[in-house]
PDB file of N, CA and C in Angstrom:
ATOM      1  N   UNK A   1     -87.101 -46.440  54.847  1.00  0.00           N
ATOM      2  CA  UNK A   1     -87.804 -46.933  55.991  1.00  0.00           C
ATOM      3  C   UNK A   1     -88.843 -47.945  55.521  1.00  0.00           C
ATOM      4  N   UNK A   2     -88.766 -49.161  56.231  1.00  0.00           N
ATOM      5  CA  UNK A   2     -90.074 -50.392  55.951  1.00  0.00           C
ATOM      6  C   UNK A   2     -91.015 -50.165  56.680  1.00  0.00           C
ATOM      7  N   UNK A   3     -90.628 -49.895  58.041  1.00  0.00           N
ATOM      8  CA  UNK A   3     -91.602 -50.214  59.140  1.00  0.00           C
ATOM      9  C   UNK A   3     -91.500 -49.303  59.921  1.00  0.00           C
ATOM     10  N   UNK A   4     -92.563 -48.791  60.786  1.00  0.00           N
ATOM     11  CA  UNK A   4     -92.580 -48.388  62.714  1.00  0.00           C
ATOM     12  C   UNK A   4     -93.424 -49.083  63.252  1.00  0.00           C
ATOM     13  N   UNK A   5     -92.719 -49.023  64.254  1.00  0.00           N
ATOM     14  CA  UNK A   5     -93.514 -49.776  65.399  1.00  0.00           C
ATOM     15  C   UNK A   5     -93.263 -49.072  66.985  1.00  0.00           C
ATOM     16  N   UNK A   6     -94.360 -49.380  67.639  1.00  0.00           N
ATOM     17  CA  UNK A   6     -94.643 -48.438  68.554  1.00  0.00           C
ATOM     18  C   UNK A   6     -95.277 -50.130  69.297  1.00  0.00           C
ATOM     19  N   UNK A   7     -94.820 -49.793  70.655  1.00  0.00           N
ATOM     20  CA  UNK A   7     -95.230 -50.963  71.762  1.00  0.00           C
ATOM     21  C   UNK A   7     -95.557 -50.396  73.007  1.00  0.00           C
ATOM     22  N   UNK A   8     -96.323 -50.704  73.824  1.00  0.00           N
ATOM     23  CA  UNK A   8     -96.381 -50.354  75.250  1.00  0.00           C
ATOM     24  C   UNK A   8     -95.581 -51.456  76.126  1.00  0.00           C
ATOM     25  N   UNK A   9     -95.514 -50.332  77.100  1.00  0.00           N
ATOM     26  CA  UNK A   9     -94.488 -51.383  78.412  1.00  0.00           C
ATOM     27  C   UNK A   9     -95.526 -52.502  78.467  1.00  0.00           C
ATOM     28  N   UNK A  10     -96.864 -52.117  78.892  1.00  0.00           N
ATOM     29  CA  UNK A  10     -97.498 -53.268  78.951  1.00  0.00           C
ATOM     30  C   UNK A  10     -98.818 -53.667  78.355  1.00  0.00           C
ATOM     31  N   UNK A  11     -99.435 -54.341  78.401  1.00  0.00           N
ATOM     32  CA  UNK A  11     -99.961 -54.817  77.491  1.00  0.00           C
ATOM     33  C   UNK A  11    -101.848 -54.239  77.960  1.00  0.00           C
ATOM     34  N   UNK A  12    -101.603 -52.470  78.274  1.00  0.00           N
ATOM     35  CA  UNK A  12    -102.848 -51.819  79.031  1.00  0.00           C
ATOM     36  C   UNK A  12    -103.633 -50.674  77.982  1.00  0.00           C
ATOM     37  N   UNK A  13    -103.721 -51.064  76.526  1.00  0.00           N
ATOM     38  CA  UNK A  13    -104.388 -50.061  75.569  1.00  0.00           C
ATOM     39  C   UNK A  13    -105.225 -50.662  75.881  1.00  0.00           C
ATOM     40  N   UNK A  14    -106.392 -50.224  74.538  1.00  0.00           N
ATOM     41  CA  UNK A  14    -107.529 -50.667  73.877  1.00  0.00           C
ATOM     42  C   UNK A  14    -107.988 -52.057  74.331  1.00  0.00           C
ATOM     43  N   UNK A  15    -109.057 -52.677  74.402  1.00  0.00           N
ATOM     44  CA  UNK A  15    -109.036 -53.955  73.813  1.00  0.00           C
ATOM     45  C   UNK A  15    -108.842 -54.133  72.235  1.00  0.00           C
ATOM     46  N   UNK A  16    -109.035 -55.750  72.288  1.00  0.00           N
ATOM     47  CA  UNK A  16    -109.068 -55.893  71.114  1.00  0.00           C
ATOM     48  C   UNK A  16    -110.615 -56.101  69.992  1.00  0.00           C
ATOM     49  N   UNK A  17    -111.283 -56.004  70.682  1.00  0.00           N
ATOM     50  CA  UNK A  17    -113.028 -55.523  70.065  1.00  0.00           C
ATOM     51  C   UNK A  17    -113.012 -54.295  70.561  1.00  0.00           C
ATOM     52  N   UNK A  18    -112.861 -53.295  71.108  1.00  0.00           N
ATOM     53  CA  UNK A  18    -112.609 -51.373  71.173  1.00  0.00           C
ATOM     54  C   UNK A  18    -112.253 -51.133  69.666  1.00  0.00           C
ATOM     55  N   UNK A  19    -110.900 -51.968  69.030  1.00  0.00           N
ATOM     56  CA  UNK A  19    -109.998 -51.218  67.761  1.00  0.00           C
ATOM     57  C   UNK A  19    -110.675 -51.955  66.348  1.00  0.00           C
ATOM     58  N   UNK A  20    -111.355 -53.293  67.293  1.00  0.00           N
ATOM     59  CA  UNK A  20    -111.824 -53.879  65.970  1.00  0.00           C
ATOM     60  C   UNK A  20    -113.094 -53.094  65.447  1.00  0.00           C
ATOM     61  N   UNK A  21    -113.887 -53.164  66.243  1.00  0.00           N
ATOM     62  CA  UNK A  21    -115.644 -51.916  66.045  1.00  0.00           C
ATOM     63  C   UNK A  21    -114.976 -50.848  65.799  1.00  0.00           C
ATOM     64  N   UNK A  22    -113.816 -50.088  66.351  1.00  0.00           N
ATOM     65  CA  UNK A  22    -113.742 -48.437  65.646  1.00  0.00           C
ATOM     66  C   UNK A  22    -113.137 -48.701  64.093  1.00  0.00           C
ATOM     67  N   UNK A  23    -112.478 -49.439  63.585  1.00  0.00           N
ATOM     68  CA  UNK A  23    -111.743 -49.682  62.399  1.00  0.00           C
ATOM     69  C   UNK A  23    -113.009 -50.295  61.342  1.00  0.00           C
ATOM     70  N   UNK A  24    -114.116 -50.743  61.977  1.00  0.00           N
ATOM     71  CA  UNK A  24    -115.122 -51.118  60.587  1.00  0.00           C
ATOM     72  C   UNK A  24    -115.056 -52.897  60.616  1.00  0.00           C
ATOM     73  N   UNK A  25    -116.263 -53.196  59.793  1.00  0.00           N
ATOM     74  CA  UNK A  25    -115.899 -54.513  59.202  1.00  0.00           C
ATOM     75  C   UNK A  25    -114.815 -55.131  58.297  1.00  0.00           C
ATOM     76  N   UNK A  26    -114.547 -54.029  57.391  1.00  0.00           N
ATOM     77  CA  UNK A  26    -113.737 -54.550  56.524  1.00  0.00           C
ATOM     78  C   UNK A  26    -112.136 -55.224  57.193  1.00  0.00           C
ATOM     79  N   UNK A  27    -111.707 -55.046  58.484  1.00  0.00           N
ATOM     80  CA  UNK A  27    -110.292 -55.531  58.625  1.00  0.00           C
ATOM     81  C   UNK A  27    -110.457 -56.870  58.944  1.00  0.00           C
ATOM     82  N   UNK A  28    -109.284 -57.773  59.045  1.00  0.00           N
ATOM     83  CA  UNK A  28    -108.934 -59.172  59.443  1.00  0.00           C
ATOM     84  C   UNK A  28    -108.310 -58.834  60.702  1.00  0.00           C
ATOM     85  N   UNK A  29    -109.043 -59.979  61.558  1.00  0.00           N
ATOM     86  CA  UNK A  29    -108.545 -60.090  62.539  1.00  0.00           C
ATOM     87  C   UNK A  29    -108.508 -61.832  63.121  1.00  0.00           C
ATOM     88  N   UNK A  30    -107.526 -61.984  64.181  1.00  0.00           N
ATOM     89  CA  UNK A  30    -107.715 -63.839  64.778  1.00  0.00           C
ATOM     90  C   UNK A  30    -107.282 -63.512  66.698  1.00  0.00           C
ATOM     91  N   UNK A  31    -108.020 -64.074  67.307  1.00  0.00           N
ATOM     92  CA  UNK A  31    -107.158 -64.185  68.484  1.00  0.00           C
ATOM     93  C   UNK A  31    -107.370 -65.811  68.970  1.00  0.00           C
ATOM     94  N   UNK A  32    -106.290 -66.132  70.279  1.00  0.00           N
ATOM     95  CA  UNK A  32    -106.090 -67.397  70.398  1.00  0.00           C
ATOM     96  C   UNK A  32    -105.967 -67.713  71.742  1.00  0.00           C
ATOM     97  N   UNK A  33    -106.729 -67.957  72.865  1.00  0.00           N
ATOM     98  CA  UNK A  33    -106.573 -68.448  74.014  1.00  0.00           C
ATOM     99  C   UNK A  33    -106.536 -69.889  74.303  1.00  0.00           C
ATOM    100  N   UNK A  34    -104.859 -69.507  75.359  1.00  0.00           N
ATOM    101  CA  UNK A  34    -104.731 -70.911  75.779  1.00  0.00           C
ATOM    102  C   UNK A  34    -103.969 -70.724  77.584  1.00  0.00           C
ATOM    103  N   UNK A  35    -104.573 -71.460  78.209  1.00  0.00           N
ATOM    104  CA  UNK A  35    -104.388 -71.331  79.899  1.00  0.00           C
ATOM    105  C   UNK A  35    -102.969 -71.627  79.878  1.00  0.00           C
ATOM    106  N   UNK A  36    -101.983 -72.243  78.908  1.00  0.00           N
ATOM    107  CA  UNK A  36    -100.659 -72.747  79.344  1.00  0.00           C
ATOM    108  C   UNK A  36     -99.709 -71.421  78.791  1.00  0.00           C
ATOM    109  N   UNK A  37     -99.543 -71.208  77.202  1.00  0.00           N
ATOM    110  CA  UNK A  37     -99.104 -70.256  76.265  1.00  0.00           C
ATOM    111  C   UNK A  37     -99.440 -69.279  76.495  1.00  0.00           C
ATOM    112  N   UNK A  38    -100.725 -68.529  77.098  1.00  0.00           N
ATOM    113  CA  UNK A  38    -101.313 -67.448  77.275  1.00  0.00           C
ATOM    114  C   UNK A  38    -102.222 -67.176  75.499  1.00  0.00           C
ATOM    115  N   UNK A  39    -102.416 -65.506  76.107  1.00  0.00           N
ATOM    116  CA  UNK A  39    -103.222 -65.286  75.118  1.00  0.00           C
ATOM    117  C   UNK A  39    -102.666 -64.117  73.691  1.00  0.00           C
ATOM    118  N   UNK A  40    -103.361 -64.481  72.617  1.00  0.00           N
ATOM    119  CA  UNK A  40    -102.822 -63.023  71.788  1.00  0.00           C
ATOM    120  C   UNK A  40    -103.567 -62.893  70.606  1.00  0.00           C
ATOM    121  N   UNK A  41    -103.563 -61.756  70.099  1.00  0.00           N
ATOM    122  CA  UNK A  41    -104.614 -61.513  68.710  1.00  0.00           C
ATOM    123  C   UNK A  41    -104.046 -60.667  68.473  1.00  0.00           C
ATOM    124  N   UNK A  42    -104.666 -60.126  66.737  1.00  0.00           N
ATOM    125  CA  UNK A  42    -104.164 -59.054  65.862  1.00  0.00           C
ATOM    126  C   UNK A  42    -105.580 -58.678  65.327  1.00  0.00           C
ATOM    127  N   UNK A  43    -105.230 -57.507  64.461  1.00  0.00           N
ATOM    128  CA  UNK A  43    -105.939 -56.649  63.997  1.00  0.00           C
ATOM    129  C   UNK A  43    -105.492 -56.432  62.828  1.00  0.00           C
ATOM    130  N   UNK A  44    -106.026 -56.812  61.386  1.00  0.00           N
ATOM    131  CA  UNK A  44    -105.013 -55.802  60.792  1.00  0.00           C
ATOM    132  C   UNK A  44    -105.563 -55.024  59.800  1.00  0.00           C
ATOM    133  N   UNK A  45    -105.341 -54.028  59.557  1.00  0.00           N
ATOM    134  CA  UNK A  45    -105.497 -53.342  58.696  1.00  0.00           C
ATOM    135  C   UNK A  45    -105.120 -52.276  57.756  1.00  0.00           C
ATOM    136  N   UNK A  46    -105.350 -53.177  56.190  1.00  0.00           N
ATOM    137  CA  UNK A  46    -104.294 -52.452  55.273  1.00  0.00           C
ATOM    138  C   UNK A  46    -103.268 -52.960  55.598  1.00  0.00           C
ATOM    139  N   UNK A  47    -101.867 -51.761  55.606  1.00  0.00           N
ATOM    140  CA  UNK A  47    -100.800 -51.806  56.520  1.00  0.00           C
ATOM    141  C   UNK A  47    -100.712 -51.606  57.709  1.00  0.00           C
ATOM    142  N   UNK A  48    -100.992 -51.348  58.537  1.00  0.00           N
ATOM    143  CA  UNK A  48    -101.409 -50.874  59.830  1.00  0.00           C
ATOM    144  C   UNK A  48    -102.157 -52.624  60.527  1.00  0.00           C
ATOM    145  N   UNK A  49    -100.753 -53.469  61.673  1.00  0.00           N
ATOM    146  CA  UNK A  49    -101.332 -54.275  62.349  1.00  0.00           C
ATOM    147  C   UNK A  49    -101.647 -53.934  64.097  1.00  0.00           C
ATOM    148  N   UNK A  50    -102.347 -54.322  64.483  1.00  0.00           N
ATOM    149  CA  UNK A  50    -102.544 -53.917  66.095  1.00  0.00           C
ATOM    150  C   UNK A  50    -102.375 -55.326  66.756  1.00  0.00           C
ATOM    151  N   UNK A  51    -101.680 -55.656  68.125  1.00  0.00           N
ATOM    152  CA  UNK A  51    -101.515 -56.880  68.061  1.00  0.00           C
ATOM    153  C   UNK A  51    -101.615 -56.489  69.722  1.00  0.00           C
ATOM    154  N   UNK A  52    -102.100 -57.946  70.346  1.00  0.00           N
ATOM    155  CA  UNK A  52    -102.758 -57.641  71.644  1.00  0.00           C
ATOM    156  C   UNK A  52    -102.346 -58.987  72.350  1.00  0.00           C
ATOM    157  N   UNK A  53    -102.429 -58.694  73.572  1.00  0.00           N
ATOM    158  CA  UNK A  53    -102.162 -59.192  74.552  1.00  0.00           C
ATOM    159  C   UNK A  53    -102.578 -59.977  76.037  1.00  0.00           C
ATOM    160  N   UNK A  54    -102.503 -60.522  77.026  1.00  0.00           N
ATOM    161  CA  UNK A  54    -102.314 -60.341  77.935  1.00  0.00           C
ATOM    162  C   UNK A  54    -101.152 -60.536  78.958  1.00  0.00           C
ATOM    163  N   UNK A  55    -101.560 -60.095  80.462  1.00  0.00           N
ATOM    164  CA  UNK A  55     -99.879 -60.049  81.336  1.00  0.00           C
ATOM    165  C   UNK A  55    -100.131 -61.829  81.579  1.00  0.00           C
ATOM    166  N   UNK A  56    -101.270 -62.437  81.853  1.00  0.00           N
ATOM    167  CA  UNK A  56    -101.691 -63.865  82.273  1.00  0.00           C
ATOM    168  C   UNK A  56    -102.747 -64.638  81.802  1.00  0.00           C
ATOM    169  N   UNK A  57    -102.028 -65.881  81.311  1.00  0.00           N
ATOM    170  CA  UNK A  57    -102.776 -66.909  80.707  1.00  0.00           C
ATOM    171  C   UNK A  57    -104.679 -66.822  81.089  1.00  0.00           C
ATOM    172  N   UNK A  58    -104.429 -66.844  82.276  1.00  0.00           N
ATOM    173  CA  UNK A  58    -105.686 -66.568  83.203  1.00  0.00           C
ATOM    174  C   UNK A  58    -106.442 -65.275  82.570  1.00  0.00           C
ATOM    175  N   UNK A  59    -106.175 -64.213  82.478  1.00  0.00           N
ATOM    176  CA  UNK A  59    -106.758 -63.141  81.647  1.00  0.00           C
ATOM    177  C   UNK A  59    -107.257 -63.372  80.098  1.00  0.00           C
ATOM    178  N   UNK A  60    -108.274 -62.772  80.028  1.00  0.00           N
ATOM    179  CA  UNK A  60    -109.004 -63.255  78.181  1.00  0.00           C
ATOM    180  C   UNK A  60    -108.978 -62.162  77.776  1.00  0.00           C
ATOM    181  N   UNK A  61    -108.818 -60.899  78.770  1.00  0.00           N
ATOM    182  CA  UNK A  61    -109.014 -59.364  77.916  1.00  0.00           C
ATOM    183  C   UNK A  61    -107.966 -59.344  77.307  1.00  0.00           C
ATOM    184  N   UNK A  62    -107.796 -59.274  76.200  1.00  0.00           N
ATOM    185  CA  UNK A  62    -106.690 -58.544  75.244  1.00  0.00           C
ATOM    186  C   UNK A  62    -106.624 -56.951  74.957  1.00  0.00           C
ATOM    187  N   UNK A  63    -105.569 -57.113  75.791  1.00  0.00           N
ATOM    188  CA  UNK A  63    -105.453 -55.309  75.251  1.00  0.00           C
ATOM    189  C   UNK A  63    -104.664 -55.508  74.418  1.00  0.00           C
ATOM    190  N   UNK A  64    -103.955 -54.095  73.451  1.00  0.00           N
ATOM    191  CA  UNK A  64    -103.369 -53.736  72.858  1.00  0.00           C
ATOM    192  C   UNK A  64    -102.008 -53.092  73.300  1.00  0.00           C
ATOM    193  N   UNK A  65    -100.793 -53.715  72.622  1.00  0.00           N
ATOM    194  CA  UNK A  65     -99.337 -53.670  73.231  1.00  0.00           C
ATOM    195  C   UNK A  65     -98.336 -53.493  72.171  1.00  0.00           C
ATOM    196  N   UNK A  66     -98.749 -53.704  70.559  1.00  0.00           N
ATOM    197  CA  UNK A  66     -98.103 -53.302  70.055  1.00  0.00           C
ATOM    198  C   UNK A  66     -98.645 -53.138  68.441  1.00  0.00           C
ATOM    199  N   UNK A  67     -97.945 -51.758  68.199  1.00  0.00           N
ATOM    200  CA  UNK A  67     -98.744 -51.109  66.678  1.00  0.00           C
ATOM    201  C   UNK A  67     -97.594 -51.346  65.124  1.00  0.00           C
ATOM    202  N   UNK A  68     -97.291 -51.875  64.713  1.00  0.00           N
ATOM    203  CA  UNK A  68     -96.634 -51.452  63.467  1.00  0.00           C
ATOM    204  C   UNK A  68     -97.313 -50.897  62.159  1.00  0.00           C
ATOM    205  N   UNK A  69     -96.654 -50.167  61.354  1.00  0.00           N
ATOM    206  CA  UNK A  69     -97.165 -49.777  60.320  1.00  0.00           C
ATOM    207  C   UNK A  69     -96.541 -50.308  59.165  1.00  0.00           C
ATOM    208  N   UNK A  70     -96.620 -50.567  58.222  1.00  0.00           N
ATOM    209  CA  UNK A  70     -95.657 -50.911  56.863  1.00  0.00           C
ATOM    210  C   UNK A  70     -95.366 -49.700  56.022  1.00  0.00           C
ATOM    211  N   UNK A  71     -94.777 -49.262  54.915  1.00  0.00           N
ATOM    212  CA  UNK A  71     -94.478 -48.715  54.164  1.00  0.00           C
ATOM    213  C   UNK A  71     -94.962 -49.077  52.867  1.00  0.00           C
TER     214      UNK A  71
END
């Protein structure tokens, strides 16, 4: 096994500053808003990435929609 990954139907966890403040300073993270492409960011840490979302360009909250882990 390389990987799991775990996704929500939709894109209604965490934000993405909720996972970043509980995980510490030490992780990398980037997010990227744009009104045409929409929006998205990650989290990552270690092996363990958190990657976020929204349903509309128009929306800036990023929740969280999908988790993988590495091996």
């Amino acid at each position: 096994m390389k990987r799991i990954s775990m996704e929500y139907n939709k894109p209604n966890g965490p934000t993405l500053n909720e996972v970043r403040h509980q995980l510490g300073n030490t992780v990398k993270w980037r997010y990227h808003n744009d009104d045409r492409t929409g929006n998205f960011g990650y989290v990552k840490d270690g092996k363990t990435t958190y990657q976020f979302g929204t349903e509309s360009p128009k929306d800036r909250n990023l929740k969280l929609y999908r988790i993988d882990i590495e091996k």
